[in-house]
N, C-alpha and C. Protein backbone atom coordinates (compact mmCIF):
# COMPACT_ATOMS: atom_id res chain seq x y z
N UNK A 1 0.86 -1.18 0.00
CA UNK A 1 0.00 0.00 0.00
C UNK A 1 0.90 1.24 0.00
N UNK A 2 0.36 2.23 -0.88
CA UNK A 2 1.10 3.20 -0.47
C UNK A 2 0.48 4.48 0.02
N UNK A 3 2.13 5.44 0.11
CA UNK A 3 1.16 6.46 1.22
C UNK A 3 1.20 7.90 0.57
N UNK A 4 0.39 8.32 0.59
CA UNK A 4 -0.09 9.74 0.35
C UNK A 4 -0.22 10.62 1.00
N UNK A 5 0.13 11.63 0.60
CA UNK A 5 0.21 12.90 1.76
C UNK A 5 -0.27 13.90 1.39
N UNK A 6 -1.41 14.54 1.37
CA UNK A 6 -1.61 16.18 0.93
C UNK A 6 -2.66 16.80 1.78
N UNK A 7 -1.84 18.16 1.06
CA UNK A 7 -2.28 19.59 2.11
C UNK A 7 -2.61 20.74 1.22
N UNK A 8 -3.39 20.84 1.99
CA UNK A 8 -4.27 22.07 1.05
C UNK A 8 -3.22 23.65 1.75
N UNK A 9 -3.45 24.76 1.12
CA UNK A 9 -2.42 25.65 1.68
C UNK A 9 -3.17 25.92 3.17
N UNK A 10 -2.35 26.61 4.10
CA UNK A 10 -3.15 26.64 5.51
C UNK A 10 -3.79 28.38 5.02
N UNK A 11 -5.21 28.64 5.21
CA UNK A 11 -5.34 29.50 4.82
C UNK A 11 -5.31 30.71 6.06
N UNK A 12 -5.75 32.24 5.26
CA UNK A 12 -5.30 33.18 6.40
C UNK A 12 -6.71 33.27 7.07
N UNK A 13 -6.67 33.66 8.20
CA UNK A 13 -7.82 34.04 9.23
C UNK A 13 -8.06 35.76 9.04
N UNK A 14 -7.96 35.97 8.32
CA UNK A 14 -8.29 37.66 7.95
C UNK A 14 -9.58 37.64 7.71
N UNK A 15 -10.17 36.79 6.95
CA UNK A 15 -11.34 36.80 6.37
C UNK A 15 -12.42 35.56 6.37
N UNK A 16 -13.41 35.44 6.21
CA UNK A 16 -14.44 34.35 6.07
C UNK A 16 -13.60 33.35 4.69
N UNK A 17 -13.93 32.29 4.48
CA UNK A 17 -13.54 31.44 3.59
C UNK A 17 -14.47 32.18 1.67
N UNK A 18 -13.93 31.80 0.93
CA UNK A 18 -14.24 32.44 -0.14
C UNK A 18 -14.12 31.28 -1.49
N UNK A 19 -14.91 31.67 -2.37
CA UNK A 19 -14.90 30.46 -3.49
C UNK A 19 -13.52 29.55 -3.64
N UNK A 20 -12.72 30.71 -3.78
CA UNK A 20 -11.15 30.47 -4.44
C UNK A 20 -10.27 29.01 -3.26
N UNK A 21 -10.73 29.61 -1.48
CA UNK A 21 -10.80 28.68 -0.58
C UNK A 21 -11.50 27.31 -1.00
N UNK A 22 -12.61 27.24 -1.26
CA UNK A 22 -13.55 26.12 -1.85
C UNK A 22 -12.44 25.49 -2.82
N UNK A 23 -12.43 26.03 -3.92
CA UNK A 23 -11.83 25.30 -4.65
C UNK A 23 -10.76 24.63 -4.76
N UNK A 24 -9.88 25.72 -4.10
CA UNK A 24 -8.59 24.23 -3.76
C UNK A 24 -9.06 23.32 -2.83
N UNK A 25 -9.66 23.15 -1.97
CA UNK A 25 -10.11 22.53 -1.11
C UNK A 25 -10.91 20.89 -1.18
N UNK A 26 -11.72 21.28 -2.25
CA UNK A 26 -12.92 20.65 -3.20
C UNK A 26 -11.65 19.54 -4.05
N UNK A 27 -10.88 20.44 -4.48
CA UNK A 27 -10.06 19.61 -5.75
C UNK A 27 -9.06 18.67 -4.94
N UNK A 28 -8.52 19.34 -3.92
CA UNK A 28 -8.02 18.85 -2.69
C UNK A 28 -8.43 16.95 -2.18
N UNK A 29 -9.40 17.13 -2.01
CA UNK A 29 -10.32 16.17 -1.71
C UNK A 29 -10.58 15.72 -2.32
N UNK A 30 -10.77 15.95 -3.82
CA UNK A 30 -11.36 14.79 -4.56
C UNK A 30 -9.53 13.80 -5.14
N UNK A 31 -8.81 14.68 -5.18
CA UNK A 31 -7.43 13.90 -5.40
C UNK A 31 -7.58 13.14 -3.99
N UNK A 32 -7.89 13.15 -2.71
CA UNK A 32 -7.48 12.26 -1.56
C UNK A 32 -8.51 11.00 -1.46
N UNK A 33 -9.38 11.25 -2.35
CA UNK A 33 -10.78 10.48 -2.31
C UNK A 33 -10.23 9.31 -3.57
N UNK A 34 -9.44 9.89 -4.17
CA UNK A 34 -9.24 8.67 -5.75
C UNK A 34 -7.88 8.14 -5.24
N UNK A 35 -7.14 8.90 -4.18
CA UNK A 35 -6.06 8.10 -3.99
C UNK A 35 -6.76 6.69 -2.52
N UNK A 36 -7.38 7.56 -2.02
CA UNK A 36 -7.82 6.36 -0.90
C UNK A 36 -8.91 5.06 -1.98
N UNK A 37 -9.50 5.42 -3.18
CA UNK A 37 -9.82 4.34 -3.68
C UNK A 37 -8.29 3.07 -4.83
N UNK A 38 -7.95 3.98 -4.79
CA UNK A 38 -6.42 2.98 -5.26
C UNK A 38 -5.99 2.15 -4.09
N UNK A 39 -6.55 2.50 -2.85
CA UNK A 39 -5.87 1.48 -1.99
C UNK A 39 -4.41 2.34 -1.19
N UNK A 40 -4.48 3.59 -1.45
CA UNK A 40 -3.38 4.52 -0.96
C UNK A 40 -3.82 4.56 0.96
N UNK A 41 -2.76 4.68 1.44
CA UNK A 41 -2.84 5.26 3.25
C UNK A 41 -2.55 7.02 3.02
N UNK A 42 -4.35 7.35 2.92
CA UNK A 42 -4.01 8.96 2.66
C UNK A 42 -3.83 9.84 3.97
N UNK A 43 -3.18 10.82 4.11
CA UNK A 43 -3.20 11.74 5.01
C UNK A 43 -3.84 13.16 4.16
N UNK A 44 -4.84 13.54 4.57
CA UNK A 44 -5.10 14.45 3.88
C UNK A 44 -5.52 15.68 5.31
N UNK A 45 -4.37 16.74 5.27
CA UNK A 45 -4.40 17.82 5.81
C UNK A 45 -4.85 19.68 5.48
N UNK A 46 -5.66 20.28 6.41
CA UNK A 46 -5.73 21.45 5.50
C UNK A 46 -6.20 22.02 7.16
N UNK A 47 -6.42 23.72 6.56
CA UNK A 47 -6.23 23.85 8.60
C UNK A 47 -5.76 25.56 7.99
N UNK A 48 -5.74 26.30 8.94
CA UNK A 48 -5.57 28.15 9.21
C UNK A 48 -4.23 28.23 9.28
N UNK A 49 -3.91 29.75 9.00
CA UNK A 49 -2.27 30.10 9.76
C UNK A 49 -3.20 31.30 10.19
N UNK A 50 -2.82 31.40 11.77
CA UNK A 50 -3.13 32.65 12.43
C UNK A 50 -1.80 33.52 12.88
N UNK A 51 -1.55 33.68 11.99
CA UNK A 51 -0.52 34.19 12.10
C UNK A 51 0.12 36.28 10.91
N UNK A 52 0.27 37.00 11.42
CA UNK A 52 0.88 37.96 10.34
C UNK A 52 -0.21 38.63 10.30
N UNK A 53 0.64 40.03 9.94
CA UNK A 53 -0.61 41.57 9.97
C UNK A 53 -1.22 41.28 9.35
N UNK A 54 -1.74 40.95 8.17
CA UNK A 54 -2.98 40.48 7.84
C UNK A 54 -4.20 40.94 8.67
N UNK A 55 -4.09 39.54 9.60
CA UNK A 55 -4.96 39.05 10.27
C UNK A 55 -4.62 39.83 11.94
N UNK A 56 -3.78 40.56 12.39
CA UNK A 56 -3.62 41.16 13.23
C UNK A 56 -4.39 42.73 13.02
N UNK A 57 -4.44 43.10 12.10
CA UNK A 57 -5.04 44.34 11.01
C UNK A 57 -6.60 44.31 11.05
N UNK A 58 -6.61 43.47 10.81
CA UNK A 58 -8.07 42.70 10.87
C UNK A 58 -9.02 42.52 12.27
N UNK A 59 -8.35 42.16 13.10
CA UNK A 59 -8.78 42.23 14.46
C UNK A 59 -8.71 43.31 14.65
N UNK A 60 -7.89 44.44 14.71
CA UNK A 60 -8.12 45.74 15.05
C UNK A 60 -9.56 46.15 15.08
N UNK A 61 -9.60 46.06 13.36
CA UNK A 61 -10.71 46.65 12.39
C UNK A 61 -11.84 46.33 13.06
N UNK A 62 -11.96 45.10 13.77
CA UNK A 62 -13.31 44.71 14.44
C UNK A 62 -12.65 44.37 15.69
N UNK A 63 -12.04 45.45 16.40
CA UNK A 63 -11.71 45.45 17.98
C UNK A 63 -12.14 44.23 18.55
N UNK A 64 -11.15 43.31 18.26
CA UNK A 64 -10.92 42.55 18.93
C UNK A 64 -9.48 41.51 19.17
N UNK A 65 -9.17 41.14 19.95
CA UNK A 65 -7.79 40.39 19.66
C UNK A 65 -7.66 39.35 18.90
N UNK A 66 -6.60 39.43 18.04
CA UNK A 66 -6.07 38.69 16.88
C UNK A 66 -6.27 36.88 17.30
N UNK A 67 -6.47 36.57 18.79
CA UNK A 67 -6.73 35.08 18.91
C UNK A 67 -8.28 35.36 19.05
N UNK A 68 -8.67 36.56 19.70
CA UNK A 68 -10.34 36.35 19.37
C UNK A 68 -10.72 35.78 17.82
N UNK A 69 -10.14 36.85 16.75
CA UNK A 69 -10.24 37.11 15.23
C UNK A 69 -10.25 35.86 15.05
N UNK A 70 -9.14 35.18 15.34
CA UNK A 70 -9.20 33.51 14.64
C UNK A 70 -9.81 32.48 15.21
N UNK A 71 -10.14 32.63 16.28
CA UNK A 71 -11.06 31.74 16.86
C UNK A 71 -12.30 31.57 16.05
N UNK A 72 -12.95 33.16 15.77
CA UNK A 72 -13.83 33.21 14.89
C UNK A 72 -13.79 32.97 13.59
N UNK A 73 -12.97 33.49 13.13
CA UNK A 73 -13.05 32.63 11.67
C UNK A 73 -12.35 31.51 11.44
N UNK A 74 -11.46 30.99 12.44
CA UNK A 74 -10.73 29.56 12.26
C UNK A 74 -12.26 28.69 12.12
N UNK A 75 -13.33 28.57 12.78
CA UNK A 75 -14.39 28.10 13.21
C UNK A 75 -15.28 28.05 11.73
N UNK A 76 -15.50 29.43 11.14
CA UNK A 76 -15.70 29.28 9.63
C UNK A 76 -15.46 28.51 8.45
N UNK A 77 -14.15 28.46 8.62
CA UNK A 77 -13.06 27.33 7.62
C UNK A 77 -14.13 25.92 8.24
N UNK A 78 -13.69 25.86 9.14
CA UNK A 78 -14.09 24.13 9.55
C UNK A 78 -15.49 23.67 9.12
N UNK A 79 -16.69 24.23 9.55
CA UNK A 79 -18.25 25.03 8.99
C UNK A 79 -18.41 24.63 8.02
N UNK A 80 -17.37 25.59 6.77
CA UNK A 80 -17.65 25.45 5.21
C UNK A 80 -17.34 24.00 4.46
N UNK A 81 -15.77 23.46 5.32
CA UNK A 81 -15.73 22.01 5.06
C UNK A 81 -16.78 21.26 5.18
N UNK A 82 -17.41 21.13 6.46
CA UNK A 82 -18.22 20.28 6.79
C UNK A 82 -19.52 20.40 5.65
N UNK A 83 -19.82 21.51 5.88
CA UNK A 83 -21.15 21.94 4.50
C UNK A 83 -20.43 21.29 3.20
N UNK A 84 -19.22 21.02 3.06
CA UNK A 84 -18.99 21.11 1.63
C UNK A 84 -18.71 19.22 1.35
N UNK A 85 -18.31 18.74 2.99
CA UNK A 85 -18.33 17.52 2.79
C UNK A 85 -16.89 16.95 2.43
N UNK A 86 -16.12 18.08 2.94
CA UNK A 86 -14.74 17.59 2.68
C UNK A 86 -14.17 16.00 3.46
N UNK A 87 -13.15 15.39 3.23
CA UNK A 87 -13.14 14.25 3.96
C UNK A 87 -11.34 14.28 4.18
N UNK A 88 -10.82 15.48 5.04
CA UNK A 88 -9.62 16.06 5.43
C UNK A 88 -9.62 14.97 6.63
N UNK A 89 -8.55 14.75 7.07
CA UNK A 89 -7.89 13.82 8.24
C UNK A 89 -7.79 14.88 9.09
N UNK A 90 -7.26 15.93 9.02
CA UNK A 90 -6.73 16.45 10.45
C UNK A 90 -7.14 18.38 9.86
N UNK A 91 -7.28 19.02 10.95
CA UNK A 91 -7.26 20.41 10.56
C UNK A 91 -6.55 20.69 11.83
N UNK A 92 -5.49 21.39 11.20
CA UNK A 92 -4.88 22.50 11.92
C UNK A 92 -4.51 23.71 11.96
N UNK A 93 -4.57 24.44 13.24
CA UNK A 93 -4.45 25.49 13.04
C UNK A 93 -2.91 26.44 14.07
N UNK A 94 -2.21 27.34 13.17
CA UNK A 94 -0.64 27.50 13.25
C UNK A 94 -0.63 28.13 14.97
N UNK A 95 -2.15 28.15 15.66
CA UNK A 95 -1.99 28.80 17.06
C UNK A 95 -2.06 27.56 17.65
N UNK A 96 -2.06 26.47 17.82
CA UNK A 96 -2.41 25.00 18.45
C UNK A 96 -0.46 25.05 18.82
N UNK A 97 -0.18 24.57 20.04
CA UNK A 97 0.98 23.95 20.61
C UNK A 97 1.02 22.77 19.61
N UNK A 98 0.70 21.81 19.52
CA UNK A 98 1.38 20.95 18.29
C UNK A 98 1.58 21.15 17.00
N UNK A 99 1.10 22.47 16.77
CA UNK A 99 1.66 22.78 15.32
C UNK A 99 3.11 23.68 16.05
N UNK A 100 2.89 24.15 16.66
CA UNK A 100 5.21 24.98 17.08
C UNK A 100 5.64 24.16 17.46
N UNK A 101 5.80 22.92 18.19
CA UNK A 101 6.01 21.74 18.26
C UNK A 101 6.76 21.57 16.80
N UNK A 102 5.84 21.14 16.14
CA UNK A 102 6.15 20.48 14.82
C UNK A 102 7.23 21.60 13.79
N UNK A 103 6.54 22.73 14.00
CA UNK A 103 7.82 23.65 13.15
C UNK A 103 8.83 23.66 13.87
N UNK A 104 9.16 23.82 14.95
CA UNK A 104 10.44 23.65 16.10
C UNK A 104 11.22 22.40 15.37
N UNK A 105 10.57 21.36 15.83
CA UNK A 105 11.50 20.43 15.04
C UNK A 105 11.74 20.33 13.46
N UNK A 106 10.55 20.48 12.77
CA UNK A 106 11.15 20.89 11.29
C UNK A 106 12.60 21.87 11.15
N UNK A 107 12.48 22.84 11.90
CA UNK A 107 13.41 24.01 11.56
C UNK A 107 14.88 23.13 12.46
N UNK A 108 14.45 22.97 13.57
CA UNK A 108 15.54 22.31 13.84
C UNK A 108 16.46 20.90 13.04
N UNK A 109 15.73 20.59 12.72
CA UNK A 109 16.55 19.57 11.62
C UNK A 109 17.28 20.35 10.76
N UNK A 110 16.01 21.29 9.83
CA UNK A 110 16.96 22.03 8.90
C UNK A 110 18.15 22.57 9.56
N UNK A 111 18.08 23.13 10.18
CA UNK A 111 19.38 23.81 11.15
C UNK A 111 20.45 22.51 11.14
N UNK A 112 20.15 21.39 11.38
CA UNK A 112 21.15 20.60 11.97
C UNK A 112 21.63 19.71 10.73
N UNK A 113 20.75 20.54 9.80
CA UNK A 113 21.41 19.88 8.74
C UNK A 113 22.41 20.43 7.45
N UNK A 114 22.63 22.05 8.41
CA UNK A 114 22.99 23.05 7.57
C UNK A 114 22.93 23.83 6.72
N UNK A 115 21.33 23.82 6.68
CA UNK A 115 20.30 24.38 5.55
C UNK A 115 19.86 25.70 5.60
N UNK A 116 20.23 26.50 6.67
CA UNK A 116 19.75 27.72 7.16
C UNK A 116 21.60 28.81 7.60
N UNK A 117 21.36 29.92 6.41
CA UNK A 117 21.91 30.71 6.24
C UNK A 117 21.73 31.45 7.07
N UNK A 118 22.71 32.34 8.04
CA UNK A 118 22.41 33.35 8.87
C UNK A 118 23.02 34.62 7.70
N UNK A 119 22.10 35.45 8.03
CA UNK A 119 22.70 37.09 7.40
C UNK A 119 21.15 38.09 8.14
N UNK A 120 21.70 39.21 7.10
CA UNK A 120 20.59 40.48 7.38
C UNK A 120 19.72 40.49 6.40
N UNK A 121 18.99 40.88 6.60
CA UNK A 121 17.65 41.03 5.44
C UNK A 121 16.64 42.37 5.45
N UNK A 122 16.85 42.93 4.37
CA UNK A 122 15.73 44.14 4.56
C UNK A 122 15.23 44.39 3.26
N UNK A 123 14.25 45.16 2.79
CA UNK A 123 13.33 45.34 2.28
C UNK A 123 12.02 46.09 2.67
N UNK A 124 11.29 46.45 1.03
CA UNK A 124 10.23 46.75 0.99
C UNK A 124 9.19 46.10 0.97
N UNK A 125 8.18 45.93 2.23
CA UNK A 125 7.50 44.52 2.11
C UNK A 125 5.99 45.00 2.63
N UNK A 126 5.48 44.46 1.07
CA UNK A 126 3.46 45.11 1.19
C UNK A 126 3.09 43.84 1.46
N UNK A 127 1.96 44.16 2.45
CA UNK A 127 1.16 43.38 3.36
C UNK A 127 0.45 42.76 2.46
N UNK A 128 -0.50 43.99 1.61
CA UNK A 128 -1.28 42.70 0.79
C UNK A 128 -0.30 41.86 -0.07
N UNK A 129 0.40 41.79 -0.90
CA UNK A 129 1.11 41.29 -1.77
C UNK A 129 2.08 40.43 -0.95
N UNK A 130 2.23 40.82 0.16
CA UNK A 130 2.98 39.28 0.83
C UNK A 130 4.33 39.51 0.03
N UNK A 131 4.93 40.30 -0.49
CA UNK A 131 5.86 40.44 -1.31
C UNK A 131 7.20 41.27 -0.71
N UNK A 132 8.14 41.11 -1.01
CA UNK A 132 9.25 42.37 -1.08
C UNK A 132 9.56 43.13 -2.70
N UNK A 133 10.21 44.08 -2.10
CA UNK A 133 10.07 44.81 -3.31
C UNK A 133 11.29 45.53 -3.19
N UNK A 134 12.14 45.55 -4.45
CA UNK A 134 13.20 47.04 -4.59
C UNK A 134 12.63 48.91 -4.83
N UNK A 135 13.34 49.30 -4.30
CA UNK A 135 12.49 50.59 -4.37
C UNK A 135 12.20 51.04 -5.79
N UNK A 136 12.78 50.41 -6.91
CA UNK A 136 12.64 50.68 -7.71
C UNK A 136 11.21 50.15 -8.45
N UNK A 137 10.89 49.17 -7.80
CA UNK A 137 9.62 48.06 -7.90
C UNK A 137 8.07 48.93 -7.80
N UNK A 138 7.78 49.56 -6.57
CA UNK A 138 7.06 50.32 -6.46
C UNK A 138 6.22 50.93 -7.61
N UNK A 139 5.08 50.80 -7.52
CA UNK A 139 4.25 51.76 -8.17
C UNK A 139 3.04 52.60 -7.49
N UNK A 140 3.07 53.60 -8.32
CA UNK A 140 2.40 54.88 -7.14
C UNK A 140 2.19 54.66 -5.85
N UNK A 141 3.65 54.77 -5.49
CA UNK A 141 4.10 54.96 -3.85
C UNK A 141 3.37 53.51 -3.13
N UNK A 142 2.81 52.45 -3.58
CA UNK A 142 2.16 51.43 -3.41
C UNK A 142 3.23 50.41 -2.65
């Protein structure tokens, strides 16, 4: 038998879930649904990152704290699965102690495996775009 592993991206808690959410999600699932009929051992994961201004921005906006914010819409995500009939193994979410757990040791391996460069890093970096940018990059002061 073999084994399968997939993950849908962890999405952001800024907002209610949205088609574009659905759809990877949907497609998500139906790849974990044809691999568990091949006879595959699927793990099929999908789950929040509460994490980054985004979603810290966001709580402001509706005065409240950023673990209030995701509580509430972490709760949404799960909701829309269920309505939608997803058949995910595990949901997690990046504020749960076993998910830093789990990046702790991810990163620590990498570390111990010499995979992680120390230096400085700076930049121009827009929130929505999740991006860095050279100043030359910029458009209307954006």
């Amino acid at each position: 038998m073999a084994r399968f592993f997939l993950t849908t991206p962890i999405y952001y808690v800024n907002d209610a879930p949205h088609m574009g959410h659905a759809y990877t999600t949907v497609v998500a699932d139906g790849l974990a649904r044809w691999h568990r009929l091949l006879g595959d051992d699927v793990f099929y994961l999908t789950g929040t990152d509460e994490h980054g201004l985004k979603v810290a921005r966001e709580a402001e906006a509706n005065g409240v704290s950023p673990k209030e914010w995701a509580d509430r819409t972490s709760v949404r995500f799960v909701e829309a699965w269920r309505q939608l009939g997803i058949s995910y193994d595990d949901f997690i979410r990046t504020s749960e102690p076993r998910h830093h757990v789990a990046v702790q040791r991810f990163l620590q391996a990498v570390n111990d495996n010499g995979h992680i460069e120390l230096g400085t890093y700076e930049g121009l970096y827009c929130v929505r775009c999740e991006a860095y940018y050279t100043e030359a990059a910029p458009v209307d002061g954006q």
